[in-house]
C-alpha atoms as a PDB file:
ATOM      1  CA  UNK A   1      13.861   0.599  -2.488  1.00  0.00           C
ATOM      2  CA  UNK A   2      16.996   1.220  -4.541  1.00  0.00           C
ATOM      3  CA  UNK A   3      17.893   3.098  -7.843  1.00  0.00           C
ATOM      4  CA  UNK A   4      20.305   4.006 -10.058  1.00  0.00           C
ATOM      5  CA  UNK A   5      22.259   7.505  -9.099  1.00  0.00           C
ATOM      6  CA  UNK A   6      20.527   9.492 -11.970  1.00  0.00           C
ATOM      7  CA  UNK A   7      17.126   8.462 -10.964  1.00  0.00           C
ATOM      8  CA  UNK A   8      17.772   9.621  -7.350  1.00  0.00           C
ATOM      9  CA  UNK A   9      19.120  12.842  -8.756  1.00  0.00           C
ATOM     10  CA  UNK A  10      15.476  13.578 -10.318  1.00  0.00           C
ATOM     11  CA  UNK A  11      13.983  12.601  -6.592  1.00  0.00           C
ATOM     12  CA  UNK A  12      14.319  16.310  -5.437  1.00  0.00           C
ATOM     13  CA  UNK A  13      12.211  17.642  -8.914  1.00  0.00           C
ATOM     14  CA  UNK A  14       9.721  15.083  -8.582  1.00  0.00           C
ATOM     15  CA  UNK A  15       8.496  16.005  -5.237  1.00  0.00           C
ATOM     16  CA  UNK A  16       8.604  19.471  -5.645  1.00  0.00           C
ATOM     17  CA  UNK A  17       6.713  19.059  -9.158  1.00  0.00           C
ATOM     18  CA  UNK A  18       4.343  16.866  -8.462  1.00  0.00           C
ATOM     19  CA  UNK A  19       4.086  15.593  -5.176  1.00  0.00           C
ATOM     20  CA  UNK A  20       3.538  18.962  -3.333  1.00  0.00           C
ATOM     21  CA  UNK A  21       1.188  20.015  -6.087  1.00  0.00           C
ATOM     22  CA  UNK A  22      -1.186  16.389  -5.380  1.00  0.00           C
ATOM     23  CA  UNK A  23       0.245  14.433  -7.750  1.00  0.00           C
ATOM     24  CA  UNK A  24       1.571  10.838  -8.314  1.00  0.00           C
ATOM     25  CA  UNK A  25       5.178  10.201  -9.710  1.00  0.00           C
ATOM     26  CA  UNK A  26       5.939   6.612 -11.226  1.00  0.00           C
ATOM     27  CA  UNK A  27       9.799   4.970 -11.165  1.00  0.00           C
ATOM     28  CA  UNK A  28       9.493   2.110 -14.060  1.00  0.00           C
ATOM     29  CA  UNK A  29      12.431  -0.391 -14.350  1.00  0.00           C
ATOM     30  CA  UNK A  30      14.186  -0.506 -17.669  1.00  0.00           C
ATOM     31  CA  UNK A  31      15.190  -4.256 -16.826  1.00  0.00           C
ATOM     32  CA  UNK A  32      11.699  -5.661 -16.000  1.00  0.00           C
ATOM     33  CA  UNK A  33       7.911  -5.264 -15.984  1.00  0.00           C
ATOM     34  CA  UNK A  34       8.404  -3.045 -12.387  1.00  0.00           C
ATOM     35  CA  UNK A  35       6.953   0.341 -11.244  1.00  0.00           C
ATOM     36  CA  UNK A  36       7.132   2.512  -7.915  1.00  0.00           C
ATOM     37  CA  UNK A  37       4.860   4.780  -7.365  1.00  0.00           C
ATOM     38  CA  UNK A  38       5.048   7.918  -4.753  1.00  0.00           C
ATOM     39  CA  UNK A  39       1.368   9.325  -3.828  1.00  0.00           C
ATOM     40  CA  UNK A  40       0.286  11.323  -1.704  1.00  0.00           C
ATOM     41  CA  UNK A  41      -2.757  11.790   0.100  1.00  0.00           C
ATOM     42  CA  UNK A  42      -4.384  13.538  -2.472  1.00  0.00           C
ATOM     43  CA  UNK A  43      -4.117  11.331  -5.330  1.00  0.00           C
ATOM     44  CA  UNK A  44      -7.139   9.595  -5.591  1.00  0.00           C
ATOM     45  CA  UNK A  45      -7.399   5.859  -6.519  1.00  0.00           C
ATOM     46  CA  UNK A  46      -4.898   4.542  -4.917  1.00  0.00           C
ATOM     47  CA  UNK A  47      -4.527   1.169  -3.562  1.00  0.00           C
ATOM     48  CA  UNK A  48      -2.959   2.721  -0.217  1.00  0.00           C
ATOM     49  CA  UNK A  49      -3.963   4.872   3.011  1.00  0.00           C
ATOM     50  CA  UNK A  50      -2.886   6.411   6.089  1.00  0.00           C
ATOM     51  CA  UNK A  51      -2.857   2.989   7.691  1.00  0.00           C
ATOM     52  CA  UNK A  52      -1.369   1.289   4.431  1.00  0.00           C
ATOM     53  CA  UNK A  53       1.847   3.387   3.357  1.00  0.00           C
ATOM     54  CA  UNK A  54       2.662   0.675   0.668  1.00  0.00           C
ATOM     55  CA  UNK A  55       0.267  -1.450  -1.273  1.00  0.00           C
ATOM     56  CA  UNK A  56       1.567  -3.792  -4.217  1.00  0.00           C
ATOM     57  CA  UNK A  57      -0.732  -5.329  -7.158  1.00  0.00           C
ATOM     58  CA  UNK A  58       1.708  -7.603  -9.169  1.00  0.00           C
ATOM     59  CA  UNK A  59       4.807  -5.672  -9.962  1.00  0.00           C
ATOM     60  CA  UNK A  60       3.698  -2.283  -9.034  1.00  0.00           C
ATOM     61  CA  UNK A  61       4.138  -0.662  -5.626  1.00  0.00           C
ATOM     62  CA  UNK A  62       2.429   2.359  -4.673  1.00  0.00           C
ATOM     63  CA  UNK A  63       4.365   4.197  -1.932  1.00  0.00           C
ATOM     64  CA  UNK A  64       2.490   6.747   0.278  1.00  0.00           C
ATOM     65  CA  UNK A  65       4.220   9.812   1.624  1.00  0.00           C
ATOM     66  CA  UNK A  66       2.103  11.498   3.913  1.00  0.00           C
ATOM     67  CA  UNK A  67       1.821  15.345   4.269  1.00  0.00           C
ATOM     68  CA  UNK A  68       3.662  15.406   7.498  1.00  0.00           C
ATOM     69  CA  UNK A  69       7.097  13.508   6.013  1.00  0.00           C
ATOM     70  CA  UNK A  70       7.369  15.187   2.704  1.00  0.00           C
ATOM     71  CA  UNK A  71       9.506  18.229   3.510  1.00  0.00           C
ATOM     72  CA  UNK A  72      11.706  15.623   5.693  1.00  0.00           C
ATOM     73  CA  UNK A  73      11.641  13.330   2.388  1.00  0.00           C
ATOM     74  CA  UNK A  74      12.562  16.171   0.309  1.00  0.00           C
ATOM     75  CA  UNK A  75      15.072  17.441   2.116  1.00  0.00           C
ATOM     76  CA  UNK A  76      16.944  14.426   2.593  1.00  0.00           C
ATOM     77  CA  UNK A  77      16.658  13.052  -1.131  1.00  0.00           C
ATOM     78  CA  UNK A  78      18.266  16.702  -1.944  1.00  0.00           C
ATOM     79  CA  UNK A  79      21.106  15.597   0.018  1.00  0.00           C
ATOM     80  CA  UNK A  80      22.200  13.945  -3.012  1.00  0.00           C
ATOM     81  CA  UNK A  81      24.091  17.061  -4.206  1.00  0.00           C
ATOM     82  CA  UNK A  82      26.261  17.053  -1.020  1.00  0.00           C
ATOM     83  CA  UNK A  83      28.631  14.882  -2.455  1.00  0.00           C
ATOM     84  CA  UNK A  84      27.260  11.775  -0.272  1.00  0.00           C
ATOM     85  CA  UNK A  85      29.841   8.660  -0.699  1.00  0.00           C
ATOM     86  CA  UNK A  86      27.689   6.416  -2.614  1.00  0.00           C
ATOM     87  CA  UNK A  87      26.475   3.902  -2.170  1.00  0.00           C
ATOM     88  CA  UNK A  88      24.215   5.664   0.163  1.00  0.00           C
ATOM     89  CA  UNK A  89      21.226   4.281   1.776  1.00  0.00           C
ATOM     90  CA  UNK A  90      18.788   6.843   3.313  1.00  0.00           C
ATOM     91  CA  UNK A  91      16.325   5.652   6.153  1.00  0.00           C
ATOM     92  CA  UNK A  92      13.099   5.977   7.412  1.00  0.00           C
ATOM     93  CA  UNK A  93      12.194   4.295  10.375  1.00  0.00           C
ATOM     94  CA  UNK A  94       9.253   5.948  11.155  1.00  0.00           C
ATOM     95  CA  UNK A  95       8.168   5.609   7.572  1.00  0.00           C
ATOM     96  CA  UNK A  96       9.518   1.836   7.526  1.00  0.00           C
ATOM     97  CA  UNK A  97      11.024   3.140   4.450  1.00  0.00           C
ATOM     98  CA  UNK A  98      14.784   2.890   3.074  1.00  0.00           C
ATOM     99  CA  UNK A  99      16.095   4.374  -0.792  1.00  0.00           C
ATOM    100  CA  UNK A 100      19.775   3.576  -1.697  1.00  0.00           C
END
């Protein structure tokens, strides 16, 4: 996944306001008719699972991150105020995930 720097600087606020409280956060493209969305387990009717992390239907991508990688995910993504040289590209493996 990539976004612009601003977006990634809201990461950090979006998982602790909604994603550790059950709740879904949507990324919508200003250029075209594209969404990302983070859930997590406790969002219900999603289109993805424990054994499906990512699920797409047309231009939307739901993104799972599970209980046990979303204090890894949020610590990372608040890296961004550690004056990272930019472009930077954080990865995932385990997640088969990557955000730059």
């Amino acid at each position: 996944l990539a976004c612009n720097l601003d977006t990634a600087r809201s990461l950090p606020l979006c998982v602790q306001g909604r994603l550790r409280h059950g709740y879904h956060f949507t990324l919508k493209s200003i250029l075209r008719e594209t969404a990302v969305t983070f859930v997590v387990s406790r969002v219900a009717g999603t289109l993805v699972s424990p054994d499906r992390i990512f699920a797409a239907q047309g231009d939307w991508l739901q993104v799972l991150i599970k209980d046990t990688f979303i204090d890894e995910f949020f610590r990372d993504i608040s890296a961004l105020d550690n004056n990272l040289q930019l472009p930077h590209t954080f990865h995932w493996p385990h997640q088969h995930l990557s955000l730059t």
